[in-house]
Protein backbone atom coordinates (compact mmCIF):
# COMPACT_ATOMS: atom_id res chain seq x y z
CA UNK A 1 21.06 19.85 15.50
CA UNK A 2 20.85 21.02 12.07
CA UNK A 3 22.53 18.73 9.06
CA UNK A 4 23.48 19.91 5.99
CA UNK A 5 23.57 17.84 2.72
CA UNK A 6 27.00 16.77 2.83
CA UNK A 7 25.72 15.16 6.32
CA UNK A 8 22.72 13.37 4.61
CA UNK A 9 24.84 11.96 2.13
CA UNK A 10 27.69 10.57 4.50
CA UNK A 11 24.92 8.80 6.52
CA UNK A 12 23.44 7.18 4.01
CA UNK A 13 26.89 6.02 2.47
CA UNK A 14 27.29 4.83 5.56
CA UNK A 15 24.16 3.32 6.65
CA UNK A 16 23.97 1.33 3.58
CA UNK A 17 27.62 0.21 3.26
CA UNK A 18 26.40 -1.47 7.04
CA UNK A 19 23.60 -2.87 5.29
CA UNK A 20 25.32 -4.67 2.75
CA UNK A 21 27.49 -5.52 5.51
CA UNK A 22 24.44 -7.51 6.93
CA UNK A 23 23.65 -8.67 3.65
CA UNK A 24 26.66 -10.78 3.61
CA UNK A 25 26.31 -11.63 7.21
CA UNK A 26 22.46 -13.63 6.36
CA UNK A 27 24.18 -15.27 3.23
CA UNK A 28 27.04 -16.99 5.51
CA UNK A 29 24.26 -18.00 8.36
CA UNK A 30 23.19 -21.44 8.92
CA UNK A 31 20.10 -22.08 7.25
CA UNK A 32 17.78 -25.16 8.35
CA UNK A 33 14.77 -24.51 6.27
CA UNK A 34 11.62 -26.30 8.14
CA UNK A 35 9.67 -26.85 4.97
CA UNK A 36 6.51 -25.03 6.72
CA UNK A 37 3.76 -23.68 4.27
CA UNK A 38 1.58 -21.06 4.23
CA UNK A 39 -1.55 -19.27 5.89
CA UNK A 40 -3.51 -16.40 4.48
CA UNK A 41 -3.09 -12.98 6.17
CA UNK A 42 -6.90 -11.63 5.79
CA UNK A 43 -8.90 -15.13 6.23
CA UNK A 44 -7.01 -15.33 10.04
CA UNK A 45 -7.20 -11.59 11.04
CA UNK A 46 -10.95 -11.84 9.25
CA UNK A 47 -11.86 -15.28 11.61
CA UNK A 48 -9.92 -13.10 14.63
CA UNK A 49 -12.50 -10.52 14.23
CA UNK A 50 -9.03 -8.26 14.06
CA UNK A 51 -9.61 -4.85 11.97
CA UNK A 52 -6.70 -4.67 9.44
CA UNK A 53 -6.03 -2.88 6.35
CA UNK A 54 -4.25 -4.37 3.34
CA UNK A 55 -2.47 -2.66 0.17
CA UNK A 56 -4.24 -2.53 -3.05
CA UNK A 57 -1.47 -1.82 -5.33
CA UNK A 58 0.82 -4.15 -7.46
CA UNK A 59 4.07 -5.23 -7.35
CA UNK A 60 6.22 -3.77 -10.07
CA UNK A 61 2.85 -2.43 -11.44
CA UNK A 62 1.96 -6.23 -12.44
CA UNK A 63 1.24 -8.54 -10.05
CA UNK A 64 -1.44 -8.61 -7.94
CA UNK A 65 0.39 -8.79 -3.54
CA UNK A 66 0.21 -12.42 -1.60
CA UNK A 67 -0.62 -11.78 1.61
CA UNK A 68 0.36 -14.73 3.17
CA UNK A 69 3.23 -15.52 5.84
CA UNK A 70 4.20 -18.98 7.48
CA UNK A 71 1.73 -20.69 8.92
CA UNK A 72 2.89 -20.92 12.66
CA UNK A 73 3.87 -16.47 12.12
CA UNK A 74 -0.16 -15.89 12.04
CA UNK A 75 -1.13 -15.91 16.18
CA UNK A 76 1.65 -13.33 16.27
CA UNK A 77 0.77 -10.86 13.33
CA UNK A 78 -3.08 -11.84 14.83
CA UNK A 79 -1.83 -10.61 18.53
CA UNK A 80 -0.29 -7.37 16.86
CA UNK A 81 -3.37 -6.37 14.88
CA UNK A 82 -5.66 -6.73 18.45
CA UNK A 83 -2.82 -5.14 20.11
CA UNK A 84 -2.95 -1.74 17.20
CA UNK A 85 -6.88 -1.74 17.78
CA UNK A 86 -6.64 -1.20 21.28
CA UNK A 87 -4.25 1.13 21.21
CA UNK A 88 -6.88 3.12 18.57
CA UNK A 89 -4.68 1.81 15.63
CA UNK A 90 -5.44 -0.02 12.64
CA UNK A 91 -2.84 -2.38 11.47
CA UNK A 92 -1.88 -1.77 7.22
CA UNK A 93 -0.13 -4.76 6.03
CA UNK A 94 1.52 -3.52 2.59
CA UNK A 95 3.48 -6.45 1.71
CA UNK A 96 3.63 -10.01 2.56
CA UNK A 97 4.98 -12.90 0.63
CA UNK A 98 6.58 -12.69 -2.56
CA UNK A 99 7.33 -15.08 -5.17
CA UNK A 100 10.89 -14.99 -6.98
CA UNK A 101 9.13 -13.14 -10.25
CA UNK A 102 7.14 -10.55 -7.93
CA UNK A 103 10.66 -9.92 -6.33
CA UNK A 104 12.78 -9.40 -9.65
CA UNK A 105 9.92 -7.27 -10.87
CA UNK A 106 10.26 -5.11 -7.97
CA UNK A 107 14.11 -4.58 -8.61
CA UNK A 108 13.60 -3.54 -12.00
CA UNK A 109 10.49 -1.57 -11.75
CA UNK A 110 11.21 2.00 -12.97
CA UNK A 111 9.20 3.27 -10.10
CA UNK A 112 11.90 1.49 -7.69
CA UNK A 113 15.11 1.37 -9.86
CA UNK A 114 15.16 4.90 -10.57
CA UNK A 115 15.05 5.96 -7.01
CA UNK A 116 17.98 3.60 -6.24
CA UNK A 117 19.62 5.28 -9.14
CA UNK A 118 19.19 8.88 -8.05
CA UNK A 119 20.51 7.82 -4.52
CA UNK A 120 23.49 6.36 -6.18
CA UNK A 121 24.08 9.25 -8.59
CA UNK A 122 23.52 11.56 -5.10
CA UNK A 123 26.52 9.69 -3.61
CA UNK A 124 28.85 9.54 -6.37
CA UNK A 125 27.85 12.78 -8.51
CA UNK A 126 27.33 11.01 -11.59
CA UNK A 127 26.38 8.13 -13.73
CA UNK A 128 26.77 5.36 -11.04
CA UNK A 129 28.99 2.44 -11.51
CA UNK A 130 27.30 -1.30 -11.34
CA UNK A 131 28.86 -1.89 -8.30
CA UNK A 132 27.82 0.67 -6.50
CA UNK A 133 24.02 -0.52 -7.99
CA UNK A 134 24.62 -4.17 -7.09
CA UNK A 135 25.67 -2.81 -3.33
CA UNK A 136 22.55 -0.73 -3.05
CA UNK A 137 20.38 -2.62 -4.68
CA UNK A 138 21.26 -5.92 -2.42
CA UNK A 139 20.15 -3.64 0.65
CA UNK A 140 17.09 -1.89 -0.72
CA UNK A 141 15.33 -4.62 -2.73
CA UNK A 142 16.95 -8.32 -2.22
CA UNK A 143 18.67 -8.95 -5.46
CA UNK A 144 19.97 -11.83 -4.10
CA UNK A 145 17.13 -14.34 -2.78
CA UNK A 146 18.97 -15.52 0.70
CA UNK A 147 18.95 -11.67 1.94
CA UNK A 148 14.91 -11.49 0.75
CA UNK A 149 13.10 -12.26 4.12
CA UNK A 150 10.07 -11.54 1.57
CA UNK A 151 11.04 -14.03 -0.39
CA UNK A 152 10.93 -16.57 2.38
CA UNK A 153 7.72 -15.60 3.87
CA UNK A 154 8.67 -14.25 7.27
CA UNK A 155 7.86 -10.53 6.73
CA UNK A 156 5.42 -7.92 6.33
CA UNK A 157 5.56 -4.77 4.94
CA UNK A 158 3.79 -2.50 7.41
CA UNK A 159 2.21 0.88 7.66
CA UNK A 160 -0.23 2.00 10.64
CA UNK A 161 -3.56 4.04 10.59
CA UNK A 162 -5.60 5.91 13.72
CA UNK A 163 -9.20 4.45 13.91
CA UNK A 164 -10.75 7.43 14.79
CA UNK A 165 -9.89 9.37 11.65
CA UNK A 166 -7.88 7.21 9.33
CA UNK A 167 -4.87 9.20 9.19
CA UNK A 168 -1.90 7.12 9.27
CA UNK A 169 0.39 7.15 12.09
CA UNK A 170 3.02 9.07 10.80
CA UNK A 171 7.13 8.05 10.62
CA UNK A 172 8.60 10.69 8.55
CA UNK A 173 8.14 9.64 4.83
CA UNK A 174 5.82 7.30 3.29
CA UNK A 175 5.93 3.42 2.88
CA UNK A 176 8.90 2.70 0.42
CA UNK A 177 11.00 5.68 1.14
CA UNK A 178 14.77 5.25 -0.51
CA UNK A 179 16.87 8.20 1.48
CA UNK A 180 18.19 8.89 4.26
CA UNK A 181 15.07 8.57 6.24
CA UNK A 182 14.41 4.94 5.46
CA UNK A 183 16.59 3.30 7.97
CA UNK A 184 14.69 2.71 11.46
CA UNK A 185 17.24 5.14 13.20
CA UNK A 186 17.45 8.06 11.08
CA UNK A 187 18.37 11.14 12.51
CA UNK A 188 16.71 13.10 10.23
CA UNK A 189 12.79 12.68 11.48
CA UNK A 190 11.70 14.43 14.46
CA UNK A 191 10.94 13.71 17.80
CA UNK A 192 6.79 12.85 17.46
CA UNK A 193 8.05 10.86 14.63
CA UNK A 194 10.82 9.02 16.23
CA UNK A 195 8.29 8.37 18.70
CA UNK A 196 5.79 6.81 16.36
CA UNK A 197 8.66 4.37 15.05
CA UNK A 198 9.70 3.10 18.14
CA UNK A 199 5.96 2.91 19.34
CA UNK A 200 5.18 0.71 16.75
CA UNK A 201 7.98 -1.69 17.01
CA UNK A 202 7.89 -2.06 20.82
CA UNK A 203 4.21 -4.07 19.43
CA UNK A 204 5.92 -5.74 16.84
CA UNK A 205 8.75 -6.83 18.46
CA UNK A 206 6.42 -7.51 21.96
CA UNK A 207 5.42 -10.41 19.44
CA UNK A 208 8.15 -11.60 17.91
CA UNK A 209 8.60 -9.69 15.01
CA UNK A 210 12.64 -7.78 14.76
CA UNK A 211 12.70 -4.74 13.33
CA UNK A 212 15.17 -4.30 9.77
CA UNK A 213 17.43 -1.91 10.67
CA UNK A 214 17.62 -0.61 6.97
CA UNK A 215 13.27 0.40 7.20
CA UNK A 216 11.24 1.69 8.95
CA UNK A 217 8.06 -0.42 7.60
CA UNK A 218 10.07 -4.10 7.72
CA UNK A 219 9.42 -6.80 10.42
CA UNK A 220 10.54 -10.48 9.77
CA UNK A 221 10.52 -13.51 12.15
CA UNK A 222 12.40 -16.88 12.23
CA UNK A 223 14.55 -16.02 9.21
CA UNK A 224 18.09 -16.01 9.10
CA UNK A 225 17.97 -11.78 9.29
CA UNK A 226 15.76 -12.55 12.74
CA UNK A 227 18.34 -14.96 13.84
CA UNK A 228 20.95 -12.62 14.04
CA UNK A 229 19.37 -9.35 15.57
CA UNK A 230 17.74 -11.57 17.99
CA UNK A 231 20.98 -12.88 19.06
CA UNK A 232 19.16 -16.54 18.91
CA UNK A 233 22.67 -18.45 18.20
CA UNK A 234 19.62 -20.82 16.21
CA UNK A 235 20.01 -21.47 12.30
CA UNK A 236 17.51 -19.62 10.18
CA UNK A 237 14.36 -21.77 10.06
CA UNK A 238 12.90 -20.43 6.97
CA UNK A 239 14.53 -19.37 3.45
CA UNK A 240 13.84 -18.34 0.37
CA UNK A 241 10.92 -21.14 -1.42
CA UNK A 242 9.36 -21.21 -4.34
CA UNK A 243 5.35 -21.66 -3.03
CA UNK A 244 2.77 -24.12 -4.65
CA UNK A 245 -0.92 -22.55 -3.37
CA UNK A 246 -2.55 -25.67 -4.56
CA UNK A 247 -0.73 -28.30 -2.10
CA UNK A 248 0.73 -25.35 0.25
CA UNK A 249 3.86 -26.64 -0.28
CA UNK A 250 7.45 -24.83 -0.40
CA UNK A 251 10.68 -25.72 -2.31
CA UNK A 252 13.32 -23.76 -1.17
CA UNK A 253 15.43 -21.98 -3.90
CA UNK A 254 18.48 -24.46 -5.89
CA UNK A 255 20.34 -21.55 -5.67
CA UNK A 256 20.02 -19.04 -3.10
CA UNK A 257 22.61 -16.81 -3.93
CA UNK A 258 22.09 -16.20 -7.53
CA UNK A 259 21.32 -12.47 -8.35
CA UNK A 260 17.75 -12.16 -9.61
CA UNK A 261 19.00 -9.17 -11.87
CA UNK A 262 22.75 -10.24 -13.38
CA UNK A 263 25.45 -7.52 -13.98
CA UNK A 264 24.33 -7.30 -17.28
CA UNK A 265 20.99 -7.09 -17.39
CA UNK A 266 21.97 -4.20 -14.25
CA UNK A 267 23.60 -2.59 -17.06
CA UNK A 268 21.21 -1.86 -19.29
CA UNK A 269 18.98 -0.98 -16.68
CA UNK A 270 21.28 1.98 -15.37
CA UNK A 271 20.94 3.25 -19.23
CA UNK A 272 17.40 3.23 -19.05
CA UNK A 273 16.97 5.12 -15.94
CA UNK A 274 20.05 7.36 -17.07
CA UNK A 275 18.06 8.31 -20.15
CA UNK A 276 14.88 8.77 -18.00
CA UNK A 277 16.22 10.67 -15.49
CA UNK A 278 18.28 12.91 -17.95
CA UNK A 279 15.02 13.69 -19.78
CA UNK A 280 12.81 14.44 -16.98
């Protein structure tokens, strides 16, 4: 079937309209936050003897990626990386944790904001309204911290690799793709790459770890998000925490719904990337 760009467009108004729709869905779940802390990604897979990869760039071109995950997540991840290597694949975890800071950064990194701009500006044919930017952005990088399964430390970020030549297992785009291909489902990749995605997840979810409808490279467990596409009926057992490394200790957010980037400041940030983009 061939799509034209009118098509594109419609599905990803759509698709992310359904998002946010699930957006507001996790922030009206039960939450009953276990106060678990954290384990290191690398140290466990490393003591495994499990062959992983791990991202070397920065969030929001600053801050250096936490690859950590609650502590009682790590047999899982552990049983999907020895899973991947017998199946000839190596495991890329791009993203783990993320601290509130490392999360706002994110939303407001040109790199990331812009793209979200030029989808918005792709669905409405202009200078996008801050609605429209709140909506999108709430779907693509967690402005608000009860939606951020990153924030709570029940996700990875993942991409996957062949070990016999290093090329990566490929899904249609690249890790962090904002269009039409991002969500899981697209229509828009082809069949081998179709394939790959739902290859992939059957190993990730085989241990636990739901898919996020809204990207292809997103896996969470025992959140709120999990809670619902698992069909559980169970509360969400982890939320959004600040982390201490020192003690391992987590303080969940005082106020989980508060936007990490505020109308305003959403404002001026649609300016910026309006005066980028119009000068590129």
């Amino acid at each position: 079937m061939s799509y034209d760009e009118t098509d594109r467009i419609a599905f990803w108004i759509d698709y992310m309209d359904r998002s946010y729709a699930l957006a507001e869905e996790i922030m009206r779940y039960p939450l009953a936050e276990t106060g678990e802390g954290f384990a290191s990604i690398p140290e466990a897979m490393q003591a495994a003897n499990v062959e992983v990869q791990f991202s070397t760039t920065k969030i929001g071109g600053q801050f250096e990626r936490l690859f950590y995950i609650r502590a009682s997540l790590i047999p899982d991840l552990i049983a999907i990386g020895r899973d991947m290597n017998a199946r000839g694949w190596i495991l890329k975890i791009e993203d783990g944790y993320r601290t509130a800071a490392m999360q706002t950064a994110l939303g407001r990194a040109p790199a990331v904001f812009d793209r979200i701009i030029k989808s918005c500006i792709r669905e409405c044919g202009g200078r996008p309204p801050v609605g429209l930017v709140f909506r999108r952005a709430m779907c693509l990088v967690a402005n608000v911290p009860a939606t951020g399964t990153h924030l709570c430390g029940a996700a990875v970020d993942i991409s996957v690799y062949l070990r016999e030549d290093g090329s990566e297992v490929w899904r249609g785009k690249p890790y962090l793709e904002m269009s039409e291909y991002t969500p899981m489902d697209s229509p828009f990749v082809n069949v081998a790459e179709r394939a790959n995605r739902l290859a992939i997840t059957a190993v990730m979810e085989r241990h636990g770890f739901m898919h996020y409808p809204g990207e292809f490279w997103h896996y969470n467990k025992g959140d709120s998000l999990y809670q619902i596409e698992a069909h559980t009926d169970q509360p969400g057992l982890y939320g959004p925490v600040h982390w201490n490394p020192a003690t391992n200790t987590v303080t969940p957010f005082a106020d989980r719904f508060a936007m990490l980037t505020p109308f305003d400041t959403l404002e001026q940030l649609i300016e910026e990337a309006m005066g980028r983009l119009v000068g590129a």
